[in-house]
Protein backbone atom coordinates (compact mmCIF):
# COMPACT_ATOMS: atom_id res chain seq x y z
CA UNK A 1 83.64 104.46 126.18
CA UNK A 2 81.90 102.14 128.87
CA UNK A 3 83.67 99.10 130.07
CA UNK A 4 80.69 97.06 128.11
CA UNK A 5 81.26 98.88 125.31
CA UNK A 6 84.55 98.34 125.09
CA UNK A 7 83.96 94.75 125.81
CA UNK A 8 81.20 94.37 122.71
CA UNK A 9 84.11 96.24 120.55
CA UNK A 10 86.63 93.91 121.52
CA UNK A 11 84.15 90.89 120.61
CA UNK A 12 83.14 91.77 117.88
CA UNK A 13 86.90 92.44 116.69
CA UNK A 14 87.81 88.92 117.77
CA UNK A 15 84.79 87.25 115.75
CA UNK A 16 85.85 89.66 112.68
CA UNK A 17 89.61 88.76 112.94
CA UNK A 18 88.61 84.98 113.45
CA UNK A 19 86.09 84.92 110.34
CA UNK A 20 88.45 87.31 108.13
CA UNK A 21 91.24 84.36 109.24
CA UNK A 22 89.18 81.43 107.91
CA UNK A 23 88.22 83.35 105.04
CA UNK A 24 92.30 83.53 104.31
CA UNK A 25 91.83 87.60 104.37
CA UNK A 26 93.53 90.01 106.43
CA UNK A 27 91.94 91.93 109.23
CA UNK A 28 93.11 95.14 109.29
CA UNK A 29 93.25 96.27 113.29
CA UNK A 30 93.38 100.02 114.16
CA UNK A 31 93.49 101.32 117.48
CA UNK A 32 92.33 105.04 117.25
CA UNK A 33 93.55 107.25 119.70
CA UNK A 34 91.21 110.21 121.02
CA UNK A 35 92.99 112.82 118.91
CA UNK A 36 91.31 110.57 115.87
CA UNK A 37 87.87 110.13 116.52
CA UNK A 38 84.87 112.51 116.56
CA UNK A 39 83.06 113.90 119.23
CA UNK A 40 80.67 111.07 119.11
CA UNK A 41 83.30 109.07 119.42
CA UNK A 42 81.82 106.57 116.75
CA UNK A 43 83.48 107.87 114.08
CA UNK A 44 86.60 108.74 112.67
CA UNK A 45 87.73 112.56 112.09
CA UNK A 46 89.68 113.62 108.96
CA UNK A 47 92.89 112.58 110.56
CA UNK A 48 91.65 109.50 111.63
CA UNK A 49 89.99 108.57 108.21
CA UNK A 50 93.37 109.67 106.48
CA UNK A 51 95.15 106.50 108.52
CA UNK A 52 92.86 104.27 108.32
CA UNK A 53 92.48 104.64 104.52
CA UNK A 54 96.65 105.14 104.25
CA UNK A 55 96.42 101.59 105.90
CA UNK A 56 94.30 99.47 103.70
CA UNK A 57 95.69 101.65 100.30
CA UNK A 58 99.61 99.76 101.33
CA UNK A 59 97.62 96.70 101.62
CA UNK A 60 95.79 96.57 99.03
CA UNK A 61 98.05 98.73 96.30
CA UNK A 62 99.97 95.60 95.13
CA UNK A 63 96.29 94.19 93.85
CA UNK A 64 95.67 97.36 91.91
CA UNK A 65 99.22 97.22 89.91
């Protein structure tokens, strides 16, 4: 990843977290290492996916009860 897209990503996380924060809902911040993403490295792989989704399931499981 470029430096300016890095920089965009870390905007656009910082607006998100702000937004989800006024909002009064939680933003959910991952930090994928390279073993997790594709080789387009947009996108998660399988392993990746599996955390992410692990992630918001324990947040959001006491809703679903």
């Amino acid at each position: 990843m470029t430096s300016l897209q890095e920089n965009r990503r870390r905007s656009v996380n910082e607006r998100l977290s702000k937004l989800c924060s006024e909002a009064g809902v939680l933003f959910v911040e991952y930090e994928a290492g390279r073993s997790k993403i594709c080789q387009d490295r947009v996108h998660f792989n399988e392993i990746g996916q599996s955390e992410v989704g692990g992630m918001i399931f324990r947040h959001c499981r006491h809703f679903l009860l």
